[in-house]
Every structure is written in structure tokens, then in C-alpha cells.
C-alpha atoms as a PDB file:
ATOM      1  CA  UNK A   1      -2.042   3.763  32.355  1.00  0.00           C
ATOM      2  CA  UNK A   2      -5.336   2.354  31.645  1.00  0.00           C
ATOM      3  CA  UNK A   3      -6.193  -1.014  30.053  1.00  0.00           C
ATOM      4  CA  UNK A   4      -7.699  -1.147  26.563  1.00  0.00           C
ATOM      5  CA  UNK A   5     -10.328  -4.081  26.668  1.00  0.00           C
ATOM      6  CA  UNK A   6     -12.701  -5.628  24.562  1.00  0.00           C
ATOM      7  CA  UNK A   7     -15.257  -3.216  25.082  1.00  0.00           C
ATOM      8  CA  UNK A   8     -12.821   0.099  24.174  1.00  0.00           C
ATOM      9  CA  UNK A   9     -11.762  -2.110  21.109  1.00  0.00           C
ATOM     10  CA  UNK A  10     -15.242  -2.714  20.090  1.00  0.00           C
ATOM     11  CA  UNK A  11     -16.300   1.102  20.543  1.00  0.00           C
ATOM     12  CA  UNK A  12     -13.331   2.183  18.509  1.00  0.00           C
ATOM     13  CA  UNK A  13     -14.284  -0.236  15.622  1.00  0.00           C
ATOM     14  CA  UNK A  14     -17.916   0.843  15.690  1.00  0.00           C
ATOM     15  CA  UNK A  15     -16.859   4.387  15.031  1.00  0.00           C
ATOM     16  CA  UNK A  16     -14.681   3.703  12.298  1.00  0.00           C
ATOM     17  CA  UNK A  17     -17.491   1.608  10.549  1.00  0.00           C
ATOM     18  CA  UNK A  18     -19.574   4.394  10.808  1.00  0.00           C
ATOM     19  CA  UNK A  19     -17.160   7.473   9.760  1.00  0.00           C
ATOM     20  CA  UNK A  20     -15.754   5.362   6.651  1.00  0.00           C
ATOM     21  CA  UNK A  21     -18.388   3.566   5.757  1.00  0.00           C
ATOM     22  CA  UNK A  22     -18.483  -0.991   5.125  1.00  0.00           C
ATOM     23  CA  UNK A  23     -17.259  -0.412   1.040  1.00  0.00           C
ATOM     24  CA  UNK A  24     -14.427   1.938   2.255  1.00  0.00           C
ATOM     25  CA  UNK A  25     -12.844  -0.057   5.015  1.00  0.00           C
ATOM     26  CA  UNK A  26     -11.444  -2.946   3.207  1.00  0.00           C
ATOM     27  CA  UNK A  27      -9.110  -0.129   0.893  1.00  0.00           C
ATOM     28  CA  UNK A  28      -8.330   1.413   4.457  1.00  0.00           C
ATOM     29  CA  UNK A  29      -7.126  -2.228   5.770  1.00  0.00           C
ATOM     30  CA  UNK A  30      -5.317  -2.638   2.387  1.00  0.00           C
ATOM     31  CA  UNK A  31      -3.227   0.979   2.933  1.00  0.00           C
ATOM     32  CA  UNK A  32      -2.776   0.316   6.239  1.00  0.00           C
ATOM     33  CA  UNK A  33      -0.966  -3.500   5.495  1.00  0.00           C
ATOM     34  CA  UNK A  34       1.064  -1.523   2.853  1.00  0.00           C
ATOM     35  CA  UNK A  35       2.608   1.413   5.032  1.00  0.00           C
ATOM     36  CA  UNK A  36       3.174  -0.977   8.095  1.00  0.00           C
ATOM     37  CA  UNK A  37       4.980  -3.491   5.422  1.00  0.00           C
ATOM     38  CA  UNK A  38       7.025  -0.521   3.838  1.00  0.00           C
ATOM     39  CA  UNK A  39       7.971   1.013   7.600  1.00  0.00           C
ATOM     40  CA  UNK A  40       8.933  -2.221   9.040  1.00  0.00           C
ATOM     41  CA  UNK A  41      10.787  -3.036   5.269  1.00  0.00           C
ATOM     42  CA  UNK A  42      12.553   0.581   5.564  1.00  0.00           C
ATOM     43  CA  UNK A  43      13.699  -0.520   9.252  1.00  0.00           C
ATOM     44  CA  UNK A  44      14.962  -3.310   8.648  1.00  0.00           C
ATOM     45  CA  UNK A  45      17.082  -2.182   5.252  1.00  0.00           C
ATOM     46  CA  UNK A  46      15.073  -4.918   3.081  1.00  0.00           C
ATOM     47  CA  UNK A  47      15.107  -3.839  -0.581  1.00  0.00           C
ATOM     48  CA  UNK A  48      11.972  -5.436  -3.109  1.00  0.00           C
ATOM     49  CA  UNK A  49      12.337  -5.660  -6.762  1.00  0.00           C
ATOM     50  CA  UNK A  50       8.671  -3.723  -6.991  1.00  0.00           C
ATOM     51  CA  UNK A  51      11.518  -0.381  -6.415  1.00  0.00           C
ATOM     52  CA  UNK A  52      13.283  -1.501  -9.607  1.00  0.00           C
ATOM     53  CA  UNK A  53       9.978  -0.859 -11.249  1.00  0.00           C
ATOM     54  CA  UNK A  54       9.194   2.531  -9.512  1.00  0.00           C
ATOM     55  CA  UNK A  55      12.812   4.103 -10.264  1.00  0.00           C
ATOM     56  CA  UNK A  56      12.487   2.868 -13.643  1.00  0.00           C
ATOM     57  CA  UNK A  57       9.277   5.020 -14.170  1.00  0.00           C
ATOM     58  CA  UNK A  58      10.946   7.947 -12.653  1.00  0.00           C
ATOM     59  CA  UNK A  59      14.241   7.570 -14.937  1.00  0.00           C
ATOM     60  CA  UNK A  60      12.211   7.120 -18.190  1.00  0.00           C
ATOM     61  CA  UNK A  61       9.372   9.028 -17.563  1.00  0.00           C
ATOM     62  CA  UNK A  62       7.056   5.991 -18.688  1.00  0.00           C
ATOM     63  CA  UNK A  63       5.429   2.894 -16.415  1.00  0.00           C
ATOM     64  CA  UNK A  64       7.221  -0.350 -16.701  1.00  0.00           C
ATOM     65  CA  UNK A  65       3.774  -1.878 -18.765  1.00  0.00           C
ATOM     66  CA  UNK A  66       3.905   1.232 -21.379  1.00  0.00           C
ATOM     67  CA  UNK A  67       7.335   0.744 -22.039  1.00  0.00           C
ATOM     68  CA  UNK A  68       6.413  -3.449 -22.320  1.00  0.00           C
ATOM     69  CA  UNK A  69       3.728  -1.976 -24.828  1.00  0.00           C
ATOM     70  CA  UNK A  70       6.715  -0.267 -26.932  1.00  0.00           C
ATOM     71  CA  UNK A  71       8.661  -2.062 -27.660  1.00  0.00           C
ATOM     72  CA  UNK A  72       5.908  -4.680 -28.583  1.00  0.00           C
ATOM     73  CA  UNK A  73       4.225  -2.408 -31.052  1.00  0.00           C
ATOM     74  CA  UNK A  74       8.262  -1.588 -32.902  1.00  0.00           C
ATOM     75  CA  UNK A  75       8.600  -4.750 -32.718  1.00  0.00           C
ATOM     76  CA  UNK A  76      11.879  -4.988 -30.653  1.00  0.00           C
END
């Protein structure tokens, strides 16, 4: 199996600069950081309170800052 070296590594980056464009690759970097994050947090069983948030938005049917915004304005 053949090496990767700097040169390979460079070619591949050049390509990606120029399919994706400089003001899109920092959002690709970004969604890349979060999937690796949530695979290696889904291997290893870890469980954030950011989930809380996300099943309470499916359960109610609102986001956590409408609901904030609620009971704010019923005064409650």
C-alpha cells in the first residue's frame, strides 16, 4: 500500500479549495469537527446536555429559546 506524502496531501487540499470554494471551507471544517465529535461521542456512550435540548424540541414541538420566550411574555 502506497504512502500518502506531503505532495498527495497538498494536491488533495488544492482540489478541495478549488471545488468548494475559500468562504465555503471553514463551514465544511466546522461539519466535519461536529460529525467526528458526535461519532467518536456515540462510540464511546458519552451523553451531552445539548440532547436534553433537542428531545425537548421534539416532545413539545417548540425550540428550547421559543418556549424561554413564553413563558416570559405570560409572565410565568
Amino acid at each position: 500500500m502506497p504512502n500518502i506524502g506531503p505532495l498527495e496531501i497538498a494536491v488533495v487540499l488544492a482540489i478541495v479549495l478549488i471545488i468548494f470554494g475559500p468562504k465555503r471551507l471553514p463551514e465544511l471544517g466546522r461539519s466535519l469537527g461536529r460529525g467526528i465529535r458526535e461519532f467518536k461521542g456515540s462510540l464511546a456512550g458519552d451523553h451531552d446536555d445539548d440532547d436534553d435540548d433537542g428531545k425537548r424540541e421534539l416532545s413539545t414541538g417548540e425550540t428550547p429559546a421559543a418556549e424561554k420566550k413564553s413563558e416570559t411574555s405570560t409572565g410565568a
